[in-house]
PDB file of N, CA and C in Angstrom:
ATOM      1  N   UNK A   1       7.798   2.905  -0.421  1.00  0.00           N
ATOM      2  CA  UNK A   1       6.942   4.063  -0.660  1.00  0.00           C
ATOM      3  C   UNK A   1       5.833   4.160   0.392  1.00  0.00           C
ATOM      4  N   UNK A   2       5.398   3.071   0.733  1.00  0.00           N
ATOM      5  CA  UNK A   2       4.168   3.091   1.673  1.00  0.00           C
ATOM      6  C   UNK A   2       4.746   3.460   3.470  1.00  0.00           C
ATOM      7  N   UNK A   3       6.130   3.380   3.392  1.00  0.00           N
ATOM      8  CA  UNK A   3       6.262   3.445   4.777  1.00  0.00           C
ATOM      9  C   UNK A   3       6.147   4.949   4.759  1.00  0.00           C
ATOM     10  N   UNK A   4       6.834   5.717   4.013  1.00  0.00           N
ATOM     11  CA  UNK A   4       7.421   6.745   3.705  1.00  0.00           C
ATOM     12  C   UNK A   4       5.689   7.348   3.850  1.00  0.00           C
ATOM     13  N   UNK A   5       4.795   6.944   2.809  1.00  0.00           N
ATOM     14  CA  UNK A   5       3.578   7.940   3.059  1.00  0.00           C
ATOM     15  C   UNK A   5       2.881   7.990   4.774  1.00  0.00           C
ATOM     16  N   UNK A   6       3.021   6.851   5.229  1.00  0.00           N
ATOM     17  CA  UNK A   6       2.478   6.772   6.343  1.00  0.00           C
ATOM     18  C   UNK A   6       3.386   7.603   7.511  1.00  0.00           C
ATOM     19  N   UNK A   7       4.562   7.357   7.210  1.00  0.00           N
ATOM     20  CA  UNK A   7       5.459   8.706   7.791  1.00  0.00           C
ATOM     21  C   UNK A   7       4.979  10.181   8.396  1.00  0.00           C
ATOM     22  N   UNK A   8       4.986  10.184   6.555  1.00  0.00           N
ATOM     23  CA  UNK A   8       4.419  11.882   6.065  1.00  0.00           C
ATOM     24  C   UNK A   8       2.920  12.025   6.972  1.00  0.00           C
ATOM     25  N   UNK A   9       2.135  10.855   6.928  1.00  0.00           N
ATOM     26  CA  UNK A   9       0.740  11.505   7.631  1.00  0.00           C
ATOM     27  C   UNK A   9       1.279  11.109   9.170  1.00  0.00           C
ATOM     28  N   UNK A  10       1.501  10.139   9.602  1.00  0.00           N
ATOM     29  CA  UNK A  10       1.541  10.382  11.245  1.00  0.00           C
ATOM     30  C   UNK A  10       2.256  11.321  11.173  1.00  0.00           C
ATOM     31  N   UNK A  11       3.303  11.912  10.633  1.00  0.00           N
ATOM     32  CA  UNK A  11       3.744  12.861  11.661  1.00  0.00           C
ATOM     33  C   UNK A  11       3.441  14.442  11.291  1.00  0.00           C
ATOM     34  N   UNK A  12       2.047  14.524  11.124  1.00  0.00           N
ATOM     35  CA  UNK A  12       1.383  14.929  10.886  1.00  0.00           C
ATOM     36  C   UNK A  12       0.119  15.152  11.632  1.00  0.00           C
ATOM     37  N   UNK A  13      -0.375  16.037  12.413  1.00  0.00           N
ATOM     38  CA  UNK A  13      -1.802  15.578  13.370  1.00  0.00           C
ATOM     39  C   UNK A  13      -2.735  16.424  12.577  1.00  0.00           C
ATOM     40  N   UNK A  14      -2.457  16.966  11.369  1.00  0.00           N
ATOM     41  CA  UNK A  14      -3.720  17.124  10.721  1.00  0.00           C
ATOM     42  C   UNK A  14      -4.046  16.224   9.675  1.00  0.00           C
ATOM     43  N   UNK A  15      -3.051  15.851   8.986  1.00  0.00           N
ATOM     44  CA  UNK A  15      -3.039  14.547   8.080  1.00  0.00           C
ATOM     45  C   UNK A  15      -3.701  13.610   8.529  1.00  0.00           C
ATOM     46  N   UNK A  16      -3.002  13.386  10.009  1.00  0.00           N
ATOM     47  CA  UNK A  16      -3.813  11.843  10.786  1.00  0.00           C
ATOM     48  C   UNK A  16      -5.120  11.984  10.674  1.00  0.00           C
ATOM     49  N   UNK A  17      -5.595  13.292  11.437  1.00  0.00           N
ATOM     50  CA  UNK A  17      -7.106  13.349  11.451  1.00  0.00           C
ATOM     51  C   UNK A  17      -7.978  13.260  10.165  1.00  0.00           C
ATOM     52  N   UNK A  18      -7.479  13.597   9.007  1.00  0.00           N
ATOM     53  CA  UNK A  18      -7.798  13.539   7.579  1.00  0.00           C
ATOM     54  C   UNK A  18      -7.826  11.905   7.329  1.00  0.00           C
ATOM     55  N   UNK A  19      -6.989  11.635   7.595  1.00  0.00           N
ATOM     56  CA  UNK A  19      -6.825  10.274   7.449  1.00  0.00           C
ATOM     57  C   UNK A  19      -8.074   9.338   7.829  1.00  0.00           C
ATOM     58  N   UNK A  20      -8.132   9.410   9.245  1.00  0.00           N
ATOM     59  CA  UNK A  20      -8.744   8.630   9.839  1.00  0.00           C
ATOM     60  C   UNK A  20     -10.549   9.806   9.758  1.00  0.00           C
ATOM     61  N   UNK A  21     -10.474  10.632   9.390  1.00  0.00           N
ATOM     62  CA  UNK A  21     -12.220  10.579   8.353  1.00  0.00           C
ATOM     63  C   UNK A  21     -12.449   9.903   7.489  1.00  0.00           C
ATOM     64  N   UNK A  22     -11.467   9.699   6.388  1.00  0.00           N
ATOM     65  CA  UNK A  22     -11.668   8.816   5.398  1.00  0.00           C
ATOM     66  C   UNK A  22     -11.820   7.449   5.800  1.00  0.00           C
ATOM     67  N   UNK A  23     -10.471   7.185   6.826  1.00  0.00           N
ATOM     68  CA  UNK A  23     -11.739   5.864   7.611  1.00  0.00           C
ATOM     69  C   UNK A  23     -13.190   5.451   7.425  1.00  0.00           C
ATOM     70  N   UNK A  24     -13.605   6.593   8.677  1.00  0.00           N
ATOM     71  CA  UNK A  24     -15.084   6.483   8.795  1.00  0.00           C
ATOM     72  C   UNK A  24     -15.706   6.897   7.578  1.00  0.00           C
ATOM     73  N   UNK A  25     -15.592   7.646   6.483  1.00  0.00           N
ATOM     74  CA  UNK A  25     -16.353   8.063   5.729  1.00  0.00           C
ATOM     75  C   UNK A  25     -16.441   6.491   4.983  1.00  0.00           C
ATOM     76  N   UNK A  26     -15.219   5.787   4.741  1.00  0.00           N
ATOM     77  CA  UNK A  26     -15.051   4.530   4.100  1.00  0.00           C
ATOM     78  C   UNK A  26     -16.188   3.415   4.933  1.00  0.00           C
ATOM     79  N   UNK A  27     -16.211   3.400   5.901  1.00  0.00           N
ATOM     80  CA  UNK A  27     -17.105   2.838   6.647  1.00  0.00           C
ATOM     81  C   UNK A  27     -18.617   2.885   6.432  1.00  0.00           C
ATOM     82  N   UNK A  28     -18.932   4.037   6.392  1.00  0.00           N
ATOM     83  CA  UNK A  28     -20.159   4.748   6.132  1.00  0.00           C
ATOM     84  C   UNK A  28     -20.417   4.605   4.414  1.00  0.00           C
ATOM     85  N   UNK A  29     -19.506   4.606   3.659  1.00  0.00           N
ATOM     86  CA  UNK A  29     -19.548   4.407   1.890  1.00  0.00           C
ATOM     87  C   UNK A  29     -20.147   2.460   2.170  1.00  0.00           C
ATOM     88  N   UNK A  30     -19.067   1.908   2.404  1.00  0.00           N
ATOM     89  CA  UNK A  30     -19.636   0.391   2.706  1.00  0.00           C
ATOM     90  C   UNK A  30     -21.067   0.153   2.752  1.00  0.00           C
ATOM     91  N   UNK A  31     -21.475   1.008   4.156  1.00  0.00           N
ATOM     92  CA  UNK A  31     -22.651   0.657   4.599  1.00  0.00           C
ATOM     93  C   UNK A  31     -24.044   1.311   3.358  1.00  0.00           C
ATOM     94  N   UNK A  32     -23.499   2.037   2.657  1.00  0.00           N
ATOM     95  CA  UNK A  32     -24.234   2.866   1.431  1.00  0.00           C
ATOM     96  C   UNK A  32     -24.682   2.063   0.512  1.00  0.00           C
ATOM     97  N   UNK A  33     -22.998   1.216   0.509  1.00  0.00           N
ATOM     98  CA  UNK A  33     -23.305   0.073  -0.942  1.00  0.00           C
ATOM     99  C   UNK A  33     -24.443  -0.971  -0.202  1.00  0.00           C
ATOM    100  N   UNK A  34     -24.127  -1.455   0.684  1.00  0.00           N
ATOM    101  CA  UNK A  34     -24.711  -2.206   1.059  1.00  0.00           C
ATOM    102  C   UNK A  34     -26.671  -2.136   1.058  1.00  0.00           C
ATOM    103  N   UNK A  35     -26.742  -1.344   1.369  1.00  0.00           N
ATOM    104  CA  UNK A  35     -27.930  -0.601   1.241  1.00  0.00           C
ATOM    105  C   UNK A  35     -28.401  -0.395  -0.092  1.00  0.00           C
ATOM    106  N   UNK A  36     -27.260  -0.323  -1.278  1.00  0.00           N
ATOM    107  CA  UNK A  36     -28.044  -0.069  -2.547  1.00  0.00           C
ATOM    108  C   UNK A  36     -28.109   1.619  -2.667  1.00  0.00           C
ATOM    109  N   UNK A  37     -27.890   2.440  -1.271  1.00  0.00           N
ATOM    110  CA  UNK A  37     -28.222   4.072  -1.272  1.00  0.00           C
ATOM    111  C   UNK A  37     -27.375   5.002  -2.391  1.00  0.00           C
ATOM    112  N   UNK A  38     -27.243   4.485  -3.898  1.00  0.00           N
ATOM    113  CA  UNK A  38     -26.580   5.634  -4.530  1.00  0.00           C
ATOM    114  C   UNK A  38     -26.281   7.082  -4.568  1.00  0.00           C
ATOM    115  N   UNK A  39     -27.536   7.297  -4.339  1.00  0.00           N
ATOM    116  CA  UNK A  39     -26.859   8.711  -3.411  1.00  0.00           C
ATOM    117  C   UNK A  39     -25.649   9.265  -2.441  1.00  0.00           C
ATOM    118  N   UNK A  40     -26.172   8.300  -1.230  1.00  0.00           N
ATOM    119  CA  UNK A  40     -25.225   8.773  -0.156  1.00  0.00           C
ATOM    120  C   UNK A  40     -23.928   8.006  -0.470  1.00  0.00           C
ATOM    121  N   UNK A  41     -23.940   7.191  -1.062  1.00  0.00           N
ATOM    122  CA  UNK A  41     -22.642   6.323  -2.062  1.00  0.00           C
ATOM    123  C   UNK A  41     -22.025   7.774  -2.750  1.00  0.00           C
ATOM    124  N   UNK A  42     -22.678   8.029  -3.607  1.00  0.00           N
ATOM    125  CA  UNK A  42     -21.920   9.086  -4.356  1.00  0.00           C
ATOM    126  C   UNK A  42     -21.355  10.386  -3.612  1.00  0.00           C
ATOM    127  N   UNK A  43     -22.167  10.777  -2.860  1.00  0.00           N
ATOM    128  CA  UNK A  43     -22.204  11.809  -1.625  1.00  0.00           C
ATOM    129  C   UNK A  43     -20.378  11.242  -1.317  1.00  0.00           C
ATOM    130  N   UNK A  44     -20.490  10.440  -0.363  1.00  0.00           N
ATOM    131  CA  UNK A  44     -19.303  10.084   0.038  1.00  0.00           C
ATOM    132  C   UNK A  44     -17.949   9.815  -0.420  1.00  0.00           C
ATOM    133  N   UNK A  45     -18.365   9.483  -1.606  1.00  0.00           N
ATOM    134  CA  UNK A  45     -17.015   9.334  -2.818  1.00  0.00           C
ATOM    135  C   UNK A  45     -16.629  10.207  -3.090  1.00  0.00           C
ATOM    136  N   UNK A  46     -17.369  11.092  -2.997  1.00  0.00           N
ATOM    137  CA  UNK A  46     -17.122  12.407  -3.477  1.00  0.00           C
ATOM    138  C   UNK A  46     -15.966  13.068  -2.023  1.00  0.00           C
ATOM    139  N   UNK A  47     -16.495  13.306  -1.204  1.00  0.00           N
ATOM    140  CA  UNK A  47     -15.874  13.607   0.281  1.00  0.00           C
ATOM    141  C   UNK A  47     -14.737  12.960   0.467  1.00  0.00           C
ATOM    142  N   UNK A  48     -14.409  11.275  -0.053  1.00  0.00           N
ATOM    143  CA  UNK A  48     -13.731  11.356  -0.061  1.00  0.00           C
ATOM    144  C   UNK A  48     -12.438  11.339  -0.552  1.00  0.00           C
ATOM    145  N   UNK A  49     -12.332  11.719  -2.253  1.00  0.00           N
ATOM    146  CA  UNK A  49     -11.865  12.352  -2.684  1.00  0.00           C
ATOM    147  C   UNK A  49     -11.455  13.585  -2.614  1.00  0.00           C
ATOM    148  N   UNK A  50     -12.234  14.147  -2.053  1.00  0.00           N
ATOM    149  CA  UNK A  50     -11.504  15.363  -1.687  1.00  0.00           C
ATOM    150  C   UNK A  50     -10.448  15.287  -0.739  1.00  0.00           C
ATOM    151  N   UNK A  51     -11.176  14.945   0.354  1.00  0.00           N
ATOM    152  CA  UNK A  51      -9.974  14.554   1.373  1.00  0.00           C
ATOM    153  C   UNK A  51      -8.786  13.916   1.377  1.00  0.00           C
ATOM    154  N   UNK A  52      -8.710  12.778   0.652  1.00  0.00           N
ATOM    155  CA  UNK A  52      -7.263  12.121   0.054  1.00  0.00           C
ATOM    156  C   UNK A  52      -6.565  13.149  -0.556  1.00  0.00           C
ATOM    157  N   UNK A  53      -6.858  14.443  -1.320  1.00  0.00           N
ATOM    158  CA  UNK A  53      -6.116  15.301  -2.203  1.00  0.00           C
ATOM    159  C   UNK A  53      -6.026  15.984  -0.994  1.00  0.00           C
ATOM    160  N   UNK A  54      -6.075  16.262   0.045  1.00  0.00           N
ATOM    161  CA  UNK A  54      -5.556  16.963   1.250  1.00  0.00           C
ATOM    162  C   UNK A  54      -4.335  16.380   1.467  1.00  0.00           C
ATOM    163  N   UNK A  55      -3.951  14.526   2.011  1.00  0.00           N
ATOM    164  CA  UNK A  55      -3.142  14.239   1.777  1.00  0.00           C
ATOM    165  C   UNK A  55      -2.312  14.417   0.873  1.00  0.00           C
ATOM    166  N   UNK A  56      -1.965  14.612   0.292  1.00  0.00           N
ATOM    167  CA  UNK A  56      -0.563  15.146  -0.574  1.00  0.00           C
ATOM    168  C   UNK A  56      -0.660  14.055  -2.000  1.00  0.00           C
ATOM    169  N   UNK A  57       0.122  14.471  -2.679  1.00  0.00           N
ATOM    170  CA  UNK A  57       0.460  14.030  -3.976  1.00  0.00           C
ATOM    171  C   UNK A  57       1.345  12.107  -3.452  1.00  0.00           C
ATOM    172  N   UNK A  58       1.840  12.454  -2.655  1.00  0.00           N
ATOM    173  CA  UNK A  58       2.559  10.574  -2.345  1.00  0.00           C
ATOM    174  C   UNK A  58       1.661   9.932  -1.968  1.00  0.00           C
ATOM    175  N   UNK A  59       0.320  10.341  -1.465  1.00  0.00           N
ATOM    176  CA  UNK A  59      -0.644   9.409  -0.722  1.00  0.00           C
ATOM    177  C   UNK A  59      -1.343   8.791  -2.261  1.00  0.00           C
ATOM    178  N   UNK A  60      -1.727  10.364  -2.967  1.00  0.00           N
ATOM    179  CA  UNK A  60      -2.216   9.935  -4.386  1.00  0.00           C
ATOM    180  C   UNK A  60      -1.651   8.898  -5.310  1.00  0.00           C
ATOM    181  N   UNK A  61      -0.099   9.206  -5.434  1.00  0.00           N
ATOM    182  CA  UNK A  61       0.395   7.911  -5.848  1.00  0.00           C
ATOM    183  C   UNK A  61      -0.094   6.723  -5.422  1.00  0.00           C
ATOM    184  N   UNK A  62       0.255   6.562  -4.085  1.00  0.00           N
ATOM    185  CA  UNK A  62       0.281   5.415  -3.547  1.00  0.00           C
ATOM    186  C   UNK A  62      -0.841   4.585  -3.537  1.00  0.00           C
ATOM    187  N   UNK A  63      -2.072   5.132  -3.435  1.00  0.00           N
ATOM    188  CA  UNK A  63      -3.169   5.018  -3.934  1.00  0.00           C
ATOM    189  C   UNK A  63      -3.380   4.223  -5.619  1.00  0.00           C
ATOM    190  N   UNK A  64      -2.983   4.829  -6.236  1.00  0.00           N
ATOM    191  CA  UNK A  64      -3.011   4.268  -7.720  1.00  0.00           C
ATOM    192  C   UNK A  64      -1.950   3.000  -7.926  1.00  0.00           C
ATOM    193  N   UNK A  65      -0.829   3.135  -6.977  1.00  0.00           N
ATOM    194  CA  UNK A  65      -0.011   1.718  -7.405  1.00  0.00           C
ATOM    195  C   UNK A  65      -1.070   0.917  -6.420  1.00  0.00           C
ATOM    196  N   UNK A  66      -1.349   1.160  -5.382  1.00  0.00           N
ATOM    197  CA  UNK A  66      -2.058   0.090  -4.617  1.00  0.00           C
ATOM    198  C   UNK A  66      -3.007  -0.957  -5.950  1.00  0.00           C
ATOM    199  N   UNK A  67      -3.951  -0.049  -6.630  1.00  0.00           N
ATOM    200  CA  UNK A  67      -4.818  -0.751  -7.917  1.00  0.00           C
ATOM    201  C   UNK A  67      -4.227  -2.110  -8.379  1.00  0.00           C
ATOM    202  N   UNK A  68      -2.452  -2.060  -8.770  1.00  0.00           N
ATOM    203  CA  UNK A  68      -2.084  -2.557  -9.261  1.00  0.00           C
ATOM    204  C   UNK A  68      -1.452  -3.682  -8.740  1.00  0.00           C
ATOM    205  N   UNK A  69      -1.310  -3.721  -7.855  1.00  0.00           N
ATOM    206  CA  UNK A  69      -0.573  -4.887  -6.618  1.00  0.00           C
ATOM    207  C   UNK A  69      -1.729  -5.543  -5.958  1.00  0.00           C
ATOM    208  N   UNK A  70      -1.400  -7.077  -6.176  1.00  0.00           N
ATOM    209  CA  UNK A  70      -1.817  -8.165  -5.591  1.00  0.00           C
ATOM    210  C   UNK A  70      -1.950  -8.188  -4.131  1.00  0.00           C
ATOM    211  N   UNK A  71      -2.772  -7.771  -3.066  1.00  0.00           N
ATOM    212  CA  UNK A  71      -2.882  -7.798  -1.810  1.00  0.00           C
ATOM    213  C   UNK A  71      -1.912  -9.119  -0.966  1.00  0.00           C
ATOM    214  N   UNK A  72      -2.035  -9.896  -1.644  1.00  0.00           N
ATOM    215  CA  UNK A  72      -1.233 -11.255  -1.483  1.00  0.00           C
ATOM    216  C   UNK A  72       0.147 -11.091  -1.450  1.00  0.00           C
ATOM    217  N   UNK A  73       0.897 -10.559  -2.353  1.00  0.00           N
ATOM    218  CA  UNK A  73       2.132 -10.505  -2.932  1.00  0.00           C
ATOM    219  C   UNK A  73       2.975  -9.931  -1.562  1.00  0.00           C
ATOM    220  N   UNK A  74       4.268  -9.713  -1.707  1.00  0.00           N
ATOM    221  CA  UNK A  74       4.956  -9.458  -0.579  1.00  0.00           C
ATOM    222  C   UNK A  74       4.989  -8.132  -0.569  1.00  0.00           C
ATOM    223  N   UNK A  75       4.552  -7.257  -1.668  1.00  0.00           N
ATOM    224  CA  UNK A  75       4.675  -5.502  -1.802  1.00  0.00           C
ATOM    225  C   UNK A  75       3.175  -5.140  -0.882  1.00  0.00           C
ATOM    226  N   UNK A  76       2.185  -6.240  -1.460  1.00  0.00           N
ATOM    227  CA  UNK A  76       1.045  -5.937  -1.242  1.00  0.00           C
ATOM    228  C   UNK A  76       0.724  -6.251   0.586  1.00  0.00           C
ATOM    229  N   UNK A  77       1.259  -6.768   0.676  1.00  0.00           N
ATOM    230  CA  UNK A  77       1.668  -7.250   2.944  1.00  0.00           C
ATOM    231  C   UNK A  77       1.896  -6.234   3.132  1.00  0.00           C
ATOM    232  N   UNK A  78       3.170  -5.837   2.518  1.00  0.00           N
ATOM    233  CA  UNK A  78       4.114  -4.524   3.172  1.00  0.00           C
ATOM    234  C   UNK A  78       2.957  -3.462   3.154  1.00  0.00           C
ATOM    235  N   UNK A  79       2.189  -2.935   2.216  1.00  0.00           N
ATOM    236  CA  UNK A  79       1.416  -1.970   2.196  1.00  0.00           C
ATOM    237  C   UNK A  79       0.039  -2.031   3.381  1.00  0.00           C
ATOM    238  N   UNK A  80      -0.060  -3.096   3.031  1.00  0.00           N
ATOM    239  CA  UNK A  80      -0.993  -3.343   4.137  1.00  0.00           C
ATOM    240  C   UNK A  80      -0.804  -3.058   5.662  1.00  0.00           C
ATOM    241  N   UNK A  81       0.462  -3.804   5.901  1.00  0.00           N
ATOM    242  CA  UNK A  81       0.989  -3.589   7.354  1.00  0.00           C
ATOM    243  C   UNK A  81       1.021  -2.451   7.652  1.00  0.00           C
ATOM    244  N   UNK A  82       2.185  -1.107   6.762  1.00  0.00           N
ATOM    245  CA  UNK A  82       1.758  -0.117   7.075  1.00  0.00           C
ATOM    246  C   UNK A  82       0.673   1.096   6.899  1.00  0.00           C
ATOM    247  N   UNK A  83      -0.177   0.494   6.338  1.00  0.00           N
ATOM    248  CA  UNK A  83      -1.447   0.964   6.722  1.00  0.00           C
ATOM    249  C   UNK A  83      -2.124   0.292   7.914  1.00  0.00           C
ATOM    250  N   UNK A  84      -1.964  -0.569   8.715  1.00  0.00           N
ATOM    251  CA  UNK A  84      -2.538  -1.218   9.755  1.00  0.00           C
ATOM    252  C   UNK A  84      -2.149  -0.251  11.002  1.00  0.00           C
ATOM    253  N   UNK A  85      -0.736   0.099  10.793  1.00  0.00           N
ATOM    254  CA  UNK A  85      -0.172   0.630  11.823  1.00  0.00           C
ATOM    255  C   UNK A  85      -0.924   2.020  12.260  1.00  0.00           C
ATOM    256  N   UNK A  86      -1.119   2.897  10.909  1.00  0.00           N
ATOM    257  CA  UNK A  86      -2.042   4.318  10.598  1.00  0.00           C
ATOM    258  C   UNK A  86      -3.091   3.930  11.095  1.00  0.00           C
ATOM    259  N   UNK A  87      -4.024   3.028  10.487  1.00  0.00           N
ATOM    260  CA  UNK A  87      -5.420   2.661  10.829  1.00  0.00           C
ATOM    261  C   UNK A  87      -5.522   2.933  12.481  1.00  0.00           C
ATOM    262  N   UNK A  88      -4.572   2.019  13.079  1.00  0.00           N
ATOM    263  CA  UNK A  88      -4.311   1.736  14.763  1.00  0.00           C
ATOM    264  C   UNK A  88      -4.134   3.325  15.197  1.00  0.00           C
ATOM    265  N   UNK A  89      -3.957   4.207  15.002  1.00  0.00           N
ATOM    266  CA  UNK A  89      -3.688   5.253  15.267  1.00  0.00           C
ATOM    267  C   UNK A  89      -4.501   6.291  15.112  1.00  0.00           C
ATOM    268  N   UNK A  90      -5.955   5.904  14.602  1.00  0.00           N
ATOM    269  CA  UNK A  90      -7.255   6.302  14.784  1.00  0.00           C
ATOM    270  C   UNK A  90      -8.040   5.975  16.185  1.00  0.00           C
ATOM    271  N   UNK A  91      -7.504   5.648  16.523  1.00  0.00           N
ATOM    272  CA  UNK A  91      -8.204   4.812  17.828  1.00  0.00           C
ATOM    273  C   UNK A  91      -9.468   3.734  17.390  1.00  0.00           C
ATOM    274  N   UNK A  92     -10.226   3.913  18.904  1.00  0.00           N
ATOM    275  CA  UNK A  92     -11.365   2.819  18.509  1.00  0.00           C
ATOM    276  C   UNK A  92     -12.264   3.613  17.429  1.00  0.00           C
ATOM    277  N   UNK A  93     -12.771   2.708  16.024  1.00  0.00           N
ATOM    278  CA  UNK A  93     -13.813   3.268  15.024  1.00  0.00           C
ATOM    279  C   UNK A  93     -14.948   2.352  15.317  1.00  0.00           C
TER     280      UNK A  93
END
């Protein structure tokens, strides 16, 4: 499932670019928590939610099984990897 979504967005150059905001917006949420800034925390969660529902309904899935899988596990590699590959395809963040 995860290769398949990452598919759907690279081959995609508006997806990608969607994609890789949520990157940075994810970046910028981090740096929020970190800070304690609930606001701009919420601000951003918000953004980027929206934006993931740009991605399509398989990203949404994929998203919600991710919750459920062990990062460790061999499903949870696979997902990872191909999200590494997407990530790489943002260029330098």
């Amino acid at each position: 499932m995860a290769q398949k979504v990452v598919s759907i967005i690279s081959g995609d150059k508006a997806k990608t670019q969607t994609y890789c905001q949520i990157l940075d917006l994810s970046d910028e949420l981090d740096q929020a928590d970190q800070q304690k800034d609930r606001e701009k925390a919420g601000e951003l969660s918000q953004k980027i939610n929206e934006l993931q529902k740009k991605l399509g309904l398989e990203y949404l899935a994929l998203l919600k099984t991710t919750e459920r899988v062990d990062p460790n596990s061999k499903d949870g590699q696979e997902i990872v990897s191909n999200f590494v590959k997407l990530d790489n395809s943002c260029g330098q963040r």
